[in-house]
PDB file of N, CA and C in Angstrom:
ATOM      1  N   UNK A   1       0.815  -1.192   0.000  1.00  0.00           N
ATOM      2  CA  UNK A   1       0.000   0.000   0.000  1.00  0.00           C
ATOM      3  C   UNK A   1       0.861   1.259   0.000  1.00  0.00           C
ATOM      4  N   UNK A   2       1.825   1.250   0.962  1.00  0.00           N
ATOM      5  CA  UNK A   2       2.514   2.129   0.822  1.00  0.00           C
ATOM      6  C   UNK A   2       3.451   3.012  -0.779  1.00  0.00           C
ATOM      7  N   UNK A   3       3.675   2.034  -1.423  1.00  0.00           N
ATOM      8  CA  UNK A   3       4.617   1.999  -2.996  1.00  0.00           C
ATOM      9  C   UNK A   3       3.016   3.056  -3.764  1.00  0.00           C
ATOM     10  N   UNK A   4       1.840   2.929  -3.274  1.00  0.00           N
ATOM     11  CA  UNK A   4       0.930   3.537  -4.386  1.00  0.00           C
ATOM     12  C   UNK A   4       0.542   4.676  -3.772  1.00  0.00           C
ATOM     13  N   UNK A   5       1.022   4.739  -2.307  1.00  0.00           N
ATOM     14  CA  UNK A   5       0.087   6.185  -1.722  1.00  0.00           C
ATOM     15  C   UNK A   5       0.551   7.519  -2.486  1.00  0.00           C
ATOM     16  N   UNK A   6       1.618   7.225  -3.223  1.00  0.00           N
ATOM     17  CA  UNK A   6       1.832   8.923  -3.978  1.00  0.00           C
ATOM     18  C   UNK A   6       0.760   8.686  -5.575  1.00  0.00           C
ATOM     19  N   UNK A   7       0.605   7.671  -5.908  1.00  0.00           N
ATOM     20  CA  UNK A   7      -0.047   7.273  -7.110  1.00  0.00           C
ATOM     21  C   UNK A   7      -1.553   7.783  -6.663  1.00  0.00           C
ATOM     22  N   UNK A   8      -1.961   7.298  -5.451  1.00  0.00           N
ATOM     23  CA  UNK A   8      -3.245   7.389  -5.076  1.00  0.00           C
ATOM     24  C   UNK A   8      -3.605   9.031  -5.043  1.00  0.00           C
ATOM     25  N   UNK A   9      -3.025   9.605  -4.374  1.00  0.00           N
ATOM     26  CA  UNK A   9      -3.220  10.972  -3.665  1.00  0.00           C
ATOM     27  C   UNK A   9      -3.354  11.422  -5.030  1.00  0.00           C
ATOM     28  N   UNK A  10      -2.738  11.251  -6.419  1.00  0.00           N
ATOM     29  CA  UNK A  10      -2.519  11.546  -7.344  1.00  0.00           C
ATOM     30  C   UNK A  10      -3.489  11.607  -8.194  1.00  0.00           C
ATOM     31  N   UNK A  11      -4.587  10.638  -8.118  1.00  0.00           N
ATOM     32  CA  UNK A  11      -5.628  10.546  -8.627  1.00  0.00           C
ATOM     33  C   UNK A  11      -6.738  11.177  -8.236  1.00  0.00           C
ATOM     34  N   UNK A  12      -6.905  11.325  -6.801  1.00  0.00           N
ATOM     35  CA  UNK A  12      -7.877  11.898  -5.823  1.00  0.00           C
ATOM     36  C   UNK A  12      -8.208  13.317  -6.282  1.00  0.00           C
ATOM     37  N   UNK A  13      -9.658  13.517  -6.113  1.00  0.00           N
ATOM     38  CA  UNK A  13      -9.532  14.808  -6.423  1.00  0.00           C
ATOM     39  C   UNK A  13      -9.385  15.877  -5.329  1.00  0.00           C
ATOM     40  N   UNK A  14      -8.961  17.130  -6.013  1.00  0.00           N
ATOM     41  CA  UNK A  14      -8.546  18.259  -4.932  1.00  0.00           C
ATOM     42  C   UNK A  14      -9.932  18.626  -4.398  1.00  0.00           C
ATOM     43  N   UNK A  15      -9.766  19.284  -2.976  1.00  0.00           N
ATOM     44  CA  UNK A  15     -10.513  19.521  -2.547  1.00  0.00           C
ATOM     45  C   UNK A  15     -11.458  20.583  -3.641  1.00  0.00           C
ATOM     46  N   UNK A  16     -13.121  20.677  -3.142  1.00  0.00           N
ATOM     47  CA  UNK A  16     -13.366  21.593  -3.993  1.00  0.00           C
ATOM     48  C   UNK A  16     -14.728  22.787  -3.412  1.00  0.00           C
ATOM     49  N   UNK A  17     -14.288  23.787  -3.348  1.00  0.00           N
ATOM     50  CA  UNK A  17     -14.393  25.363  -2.422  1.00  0.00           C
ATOM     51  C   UNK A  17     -16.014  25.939  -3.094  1.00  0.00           C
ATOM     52  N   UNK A  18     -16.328  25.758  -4.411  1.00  0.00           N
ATOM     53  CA  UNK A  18     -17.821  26.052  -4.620  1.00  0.00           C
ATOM     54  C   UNK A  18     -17.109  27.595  -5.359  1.00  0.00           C
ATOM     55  N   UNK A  19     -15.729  28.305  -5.970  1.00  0.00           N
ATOM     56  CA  UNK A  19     -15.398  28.999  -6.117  1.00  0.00           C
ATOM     57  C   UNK A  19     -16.006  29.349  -7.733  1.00  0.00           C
ATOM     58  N   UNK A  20     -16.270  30.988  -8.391  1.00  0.00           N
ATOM     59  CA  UNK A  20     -16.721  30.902  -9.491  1.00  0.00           C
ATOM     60  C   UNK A  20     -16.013  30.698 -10.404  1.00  0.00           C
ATOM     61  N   UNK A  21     -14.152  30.190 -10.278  1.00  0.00           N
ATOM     62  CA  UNK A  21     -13.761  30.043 -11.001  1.00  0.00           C
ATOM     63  C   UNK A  21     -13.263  28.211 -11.074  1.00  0.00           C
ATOM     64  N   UNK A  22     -14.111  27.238 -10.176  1.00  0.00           N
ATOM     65  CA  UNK A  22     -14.035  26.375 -11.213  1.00  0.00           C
ATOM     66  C   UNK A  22     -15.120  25.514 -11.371  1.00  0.00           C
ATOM     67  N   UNK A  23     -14.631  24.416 -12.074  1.00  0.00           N
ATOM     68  CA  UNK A  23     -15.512  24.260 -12.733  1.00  0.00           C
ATOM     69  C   UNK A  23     -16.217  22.883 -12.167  1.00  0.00           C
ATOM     70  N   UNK A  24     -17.687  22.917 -11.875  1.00  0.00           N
ATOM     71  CA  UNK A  24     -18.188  22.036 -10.572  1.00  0.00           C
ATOM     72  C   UNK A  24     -18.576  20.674 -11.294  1.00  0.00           C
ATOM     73  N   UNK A  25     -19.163  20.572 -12.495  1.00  0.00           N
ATOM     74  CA  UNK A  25     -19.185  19.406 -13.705  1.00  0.00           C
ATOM     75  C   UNK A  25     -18.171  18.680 -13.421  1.00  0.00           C
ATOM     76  N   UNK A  26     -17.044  19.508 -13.975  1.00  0.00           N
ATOM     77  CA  UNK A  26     -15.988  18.387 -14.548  1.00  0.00           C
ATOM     78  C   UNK A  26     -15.098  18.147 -12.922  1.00  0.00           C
ATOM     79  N   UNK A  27     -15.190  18.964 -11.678  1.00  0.00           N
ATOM     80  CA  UNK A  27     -14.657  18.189 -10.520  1.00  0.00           C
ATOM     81  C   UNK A  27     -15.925  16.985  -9.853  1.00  0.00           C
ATOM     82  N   UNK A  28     -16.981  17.399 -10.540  1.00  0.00           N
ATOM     83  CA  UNK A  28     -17.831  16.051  -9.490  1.00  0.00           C
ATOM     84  C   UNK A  28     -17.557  14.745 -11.232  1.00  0.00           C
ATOM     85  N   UNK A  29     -17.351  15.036 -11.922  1.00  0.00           N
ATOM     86  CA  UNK A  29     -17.116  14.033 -13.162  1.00  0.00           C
ATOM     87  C   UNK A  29     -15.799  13.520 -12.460  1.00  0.00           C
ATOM     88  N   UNK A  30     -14.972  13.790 -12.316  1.00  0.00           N
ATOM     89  CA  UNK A  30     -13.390  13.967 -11.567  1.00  0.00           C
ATOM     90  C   UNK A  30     -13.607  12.532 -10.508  1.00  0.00           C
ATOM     91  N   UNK A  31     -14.673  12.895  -9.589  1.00  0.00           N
ATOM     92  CA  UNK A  31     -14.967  12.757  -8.321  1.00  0.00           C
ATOM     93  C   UNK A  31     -15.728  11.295  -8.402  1.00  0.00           C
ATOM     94  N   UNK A  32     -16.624  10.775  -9.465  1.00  0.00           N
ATOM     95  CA  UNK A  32     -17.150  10.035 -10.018  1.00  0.00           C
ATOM     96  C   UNK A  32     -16.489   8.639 -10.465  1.00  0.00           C
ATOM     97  N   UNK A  33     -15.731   9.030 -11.179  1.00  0.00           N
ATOM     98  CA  UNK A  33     -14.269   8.398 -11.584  1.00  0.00           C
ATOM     99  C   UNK A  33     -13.661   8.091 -10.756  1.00  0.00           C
ATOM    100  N   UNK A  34     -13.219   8.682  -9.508  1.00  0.00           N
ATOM    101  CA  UNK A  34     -12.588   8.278  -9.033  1.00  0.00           C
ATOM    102  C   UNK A  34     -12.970   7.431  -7.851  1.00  0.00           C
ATOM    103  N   UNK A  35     -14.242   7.517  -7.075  1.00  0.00           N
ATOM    104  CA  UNK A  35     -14.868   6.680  -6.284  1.00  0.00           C
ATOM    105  C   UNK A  35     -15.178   5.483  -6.996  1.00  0.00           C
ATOM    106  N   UNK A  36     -15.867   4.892  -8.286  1.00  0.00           N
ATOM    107  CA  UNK A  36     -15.846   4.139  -9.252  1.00  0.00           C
ATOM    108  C   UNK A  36     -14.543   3.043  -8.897  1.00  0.00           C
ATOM    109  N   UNK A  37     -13.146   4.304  -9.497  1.00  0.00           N
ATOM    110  CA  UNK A  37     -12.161   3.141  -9.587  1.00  0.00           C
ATOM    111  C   UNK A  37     -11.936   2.824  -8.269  1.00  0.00           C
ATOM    112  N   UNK A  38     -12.154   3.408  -6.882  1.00  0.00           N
ATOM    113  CA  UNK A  38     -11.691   2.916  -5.802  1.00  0.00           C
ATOM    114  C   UNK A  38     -12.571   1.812  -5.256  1.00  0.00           C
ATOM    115  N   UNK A  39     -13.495   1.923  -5.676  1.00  0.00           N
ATOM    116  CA  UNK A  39     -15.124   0.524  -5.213  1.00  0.00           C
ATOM    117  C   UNK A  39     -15.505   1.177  -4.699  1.00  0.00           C
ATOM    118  N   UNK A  40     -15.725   2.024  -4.222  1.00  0.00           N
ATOM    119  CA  UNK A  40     -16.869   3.134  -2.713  1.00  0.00           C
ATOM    120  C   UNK A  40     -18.115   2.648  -3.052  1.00  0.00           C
ATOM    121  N   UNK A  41     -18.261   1.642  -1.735  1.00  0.00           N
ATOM    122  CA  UNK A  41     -20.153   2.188  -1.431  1.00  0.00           C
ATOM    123  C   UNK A  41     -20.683   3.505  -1.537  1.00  0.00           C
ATOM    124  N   UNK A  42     -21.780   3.180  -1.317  1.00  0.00           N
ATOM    125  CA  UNK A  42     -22.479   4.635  -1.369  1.00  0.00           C
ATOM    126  C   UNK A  42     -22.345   5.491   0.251  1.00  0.00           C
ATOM    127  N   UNK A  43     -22.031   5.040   1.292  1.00  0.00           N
ATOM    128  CA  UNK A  43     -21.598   5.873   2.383  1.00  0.00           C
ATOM    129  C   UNK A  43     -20.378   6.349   2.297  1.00  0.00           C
ATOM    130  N   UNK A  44     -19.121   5.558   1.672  1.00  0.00           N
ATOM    131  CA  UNK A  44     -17.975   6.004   1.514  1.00  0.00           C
ATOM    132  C   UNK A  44     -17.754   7.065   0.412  1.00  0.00           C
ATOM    133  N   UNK A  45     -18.902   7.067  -0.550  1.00  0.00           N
ATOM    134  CA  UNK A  45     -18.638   8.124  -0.764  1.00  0.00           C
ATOM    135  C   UNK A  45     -18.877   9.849  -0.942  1.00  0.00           C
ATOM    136  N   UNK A  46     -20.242   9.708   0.291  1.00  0.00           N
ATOM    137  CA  UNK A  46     -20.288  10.588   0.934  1.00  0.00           C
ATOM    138  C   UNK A  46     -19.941  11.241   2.178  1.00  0.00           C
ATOM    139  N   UNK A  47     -18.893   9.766   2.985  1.00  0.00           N
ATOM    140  CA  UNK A  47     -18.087  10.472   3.616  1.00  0.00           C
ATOM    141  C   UNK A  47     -17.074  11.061   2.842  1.00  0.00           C
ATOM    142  N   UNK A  48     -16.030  10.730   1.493  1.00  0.00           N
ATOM    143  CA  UNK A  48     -15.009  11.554   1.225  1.00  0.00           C
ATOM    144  C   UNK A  48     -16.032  12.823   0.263  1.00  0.00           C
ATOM    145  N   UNK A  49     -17.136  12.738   0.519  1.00  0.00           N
ATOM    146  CA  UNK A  49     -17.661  14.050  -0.730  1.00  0.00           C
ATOM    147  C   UNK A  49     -17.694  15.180   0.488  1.00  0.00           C
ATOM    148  N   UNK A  50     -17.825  14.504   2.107  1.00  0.00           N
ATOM    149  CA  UNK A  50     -18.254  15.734   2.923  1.00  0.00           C
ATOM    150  C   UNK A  50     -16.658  16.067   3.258  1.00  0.00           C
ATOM    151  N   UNK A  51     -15.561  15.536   3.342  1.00  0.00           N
ATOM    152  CA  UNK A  51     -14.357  15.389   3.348  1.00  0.00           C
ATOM    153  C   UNK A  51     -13.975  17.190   2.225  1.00  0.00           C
ATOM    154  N   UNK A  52     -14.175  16.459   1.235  1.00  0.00           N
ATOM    155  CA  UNK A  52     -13.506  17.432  -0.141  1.00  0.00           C
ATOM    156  C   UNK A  52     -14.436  18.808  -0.132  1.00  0.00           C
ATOM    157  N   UNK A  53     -15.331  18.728  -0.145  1.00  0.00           N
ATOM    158  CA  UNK A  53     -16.347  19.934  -0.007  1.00  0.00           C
ATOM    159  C   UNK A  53     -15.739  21.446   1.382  1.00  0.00           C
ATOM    160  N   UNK A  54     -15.326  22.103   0.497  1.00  0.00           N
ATOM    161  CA  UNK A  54     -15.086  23.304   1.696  1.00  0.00           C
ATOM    162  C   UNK A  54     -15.609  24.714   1.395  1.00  0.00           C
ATOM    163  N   UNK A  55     -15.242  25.270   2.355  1.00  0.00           N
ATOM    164  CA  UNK A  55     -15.801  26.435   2.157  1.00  0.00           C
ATOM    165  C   UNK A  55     -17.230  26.652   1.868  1.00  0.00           C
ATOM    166  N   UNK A  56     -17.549  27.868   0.235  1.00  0.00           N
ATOM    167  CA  UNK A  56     -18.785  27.721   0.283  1.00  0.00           C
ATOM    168  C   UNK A  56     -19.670  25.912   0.008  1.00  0.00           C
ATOM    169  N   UNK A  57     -18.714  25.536  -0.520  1.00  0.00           N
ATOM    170  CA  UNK A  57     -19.529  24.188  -1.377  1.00  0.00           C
ATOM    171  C   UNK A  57     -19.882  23.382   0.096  1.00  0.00           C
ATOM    172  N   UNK A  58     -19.191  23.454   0.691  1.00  0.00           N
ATOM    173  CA  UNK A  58     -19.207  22.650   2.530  1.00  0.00           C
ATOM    174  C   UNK A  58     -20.356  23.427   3.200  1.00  0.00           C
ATOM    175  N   UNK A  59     -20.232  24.182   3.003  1.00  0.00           N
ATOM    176  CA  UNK A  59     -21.578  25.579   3.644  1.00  0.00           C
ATOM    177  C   UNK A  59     -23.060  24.749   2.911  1.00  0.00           C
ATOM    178  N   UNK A  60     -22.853  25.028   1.112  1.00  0.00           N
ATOM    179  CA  UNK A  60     -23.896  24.457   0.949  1.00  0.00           C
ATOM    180  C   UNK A  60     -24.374  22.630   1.224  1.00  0.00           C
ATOM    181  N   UNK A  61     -23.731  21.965   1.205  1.00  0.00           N
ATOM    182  CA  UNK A  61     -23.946  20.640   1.709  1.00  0.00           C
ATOM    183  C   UNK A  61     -24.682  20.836   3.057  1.00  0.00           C
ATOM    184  N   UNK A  62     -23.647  21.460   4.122  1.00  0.00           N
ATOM    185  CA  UNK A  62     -24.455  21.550   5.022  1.00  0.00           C
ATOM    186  C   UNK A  62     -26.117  21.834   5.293  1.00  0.00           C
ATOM    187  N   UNK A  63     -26.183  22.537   4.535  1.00  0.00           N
ATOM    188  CA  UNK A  63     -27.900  23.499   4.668  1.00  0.00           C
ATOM    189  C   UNK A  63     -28.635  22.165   3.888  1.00  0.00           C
ATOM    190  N   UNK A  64     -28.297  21.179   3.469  1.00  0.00           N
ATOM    191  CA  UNK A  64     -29.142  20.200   2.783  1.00  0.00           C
ATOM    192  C   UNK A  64     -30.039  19.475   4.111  1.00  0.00           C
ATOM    193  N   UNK A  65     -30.967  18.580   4.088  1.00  0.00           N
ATOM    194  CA  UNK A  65     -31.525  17.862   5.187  1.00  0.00           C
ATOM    195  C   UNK A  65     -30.998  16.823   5.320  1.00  0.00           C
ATOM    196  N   UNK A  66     -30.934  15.817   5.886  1.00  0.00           N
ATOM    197  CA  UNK A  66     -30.382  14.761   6.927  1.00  0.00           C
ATOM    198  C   UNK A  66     -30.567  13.944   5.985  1.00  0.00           C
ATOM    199  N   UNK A  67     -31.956  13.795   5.328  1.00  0.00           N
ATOM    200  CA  UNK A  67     -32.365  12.599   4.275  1.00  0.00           C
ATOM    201  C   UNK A  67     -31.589  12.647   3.128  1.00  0.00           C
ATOM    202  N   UNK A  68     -31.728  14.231   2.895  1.00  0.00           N
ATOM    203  CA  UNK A  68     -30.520  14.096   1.321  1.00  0.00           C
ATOM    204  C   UNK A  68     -29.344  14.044   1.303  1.00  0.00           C
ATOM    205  N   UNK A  69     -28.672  14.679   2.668  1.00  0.00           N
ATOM    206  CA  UNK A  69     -27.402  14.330   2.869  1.00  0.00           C
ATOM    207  C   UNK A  69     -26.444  13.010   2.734  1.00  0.00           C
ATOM    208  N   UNK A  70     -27.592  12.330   3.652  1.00  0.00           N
ATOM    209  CA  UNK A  70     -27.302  10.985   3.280  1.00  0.00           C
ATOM    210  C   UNK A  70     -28.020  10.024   2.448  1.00  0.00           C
ATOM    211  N   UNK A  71     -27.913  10.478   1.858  1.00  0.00           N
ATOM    212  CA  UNK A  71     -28.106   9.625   0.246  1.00  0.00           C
ATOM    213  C   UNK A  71     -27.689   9.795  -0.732  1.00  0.00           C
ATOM    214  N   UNK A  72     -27.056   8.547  -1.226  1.00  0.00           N
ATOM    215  CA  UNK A  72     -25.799   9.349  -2.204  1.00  0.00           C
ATOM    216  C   UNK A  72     -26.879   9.730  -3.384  1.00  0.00           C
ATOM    217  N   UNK A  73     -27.613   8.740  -3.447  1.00  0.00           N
ATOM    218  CA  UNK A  73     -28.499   8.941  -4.756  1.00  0.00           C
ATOM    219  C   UNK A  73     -29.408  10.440  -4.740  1.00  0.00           C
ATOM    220  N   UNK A  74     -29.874  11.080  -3.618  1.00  0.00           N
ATOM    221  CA  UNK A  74     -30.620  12.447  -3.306  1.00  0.00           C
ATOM    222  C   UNK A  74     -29.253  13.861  -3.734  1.00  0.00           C
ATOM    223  N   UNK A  75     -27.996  12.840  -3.129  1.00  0.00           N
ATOM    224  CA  UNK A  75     -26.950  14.336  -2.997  1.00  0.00           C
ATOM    225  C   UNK A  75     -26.638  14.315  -4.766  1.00  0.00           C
TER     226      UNK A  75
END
């Protein structure tokens, strides 16, 4: 595990801030891909979506309800 953790981090996507300069498509397409290739259930990967989400984009997650939060299929 160790020999891939720079490979891994590598793939992962950067955190992402809800900023108007990028672009929210192609980081949740990004984000898609990459839970995919890792196997993520559907809790795992809304724990790393509440993980990556900061700032405003973390602000807005938050204000969602409990039901949609957790559901990957609602978020």
């Amino acid at each position: 595990m160790l020999a891939t953790a720079g490979y891994e981090s590598a793939l992962a996507p950067p955190p992402f801030r809800g900023l108007t300069d990028e672009n929210s498509e192609g980081w949740l397409t990004w984000f898609e891909k990459y839970v995919t290739y890792r196997g993520f259930p559907d809790q795992e990967k809304l724990n790393l979506l509440v993980v990556l989400l900061r700032d405003s984009a973390g602000d807005w997650l938050d204000t969602l309800d409990d039901r949609t939060r957790n559901d990957w299929e609602l978020t």
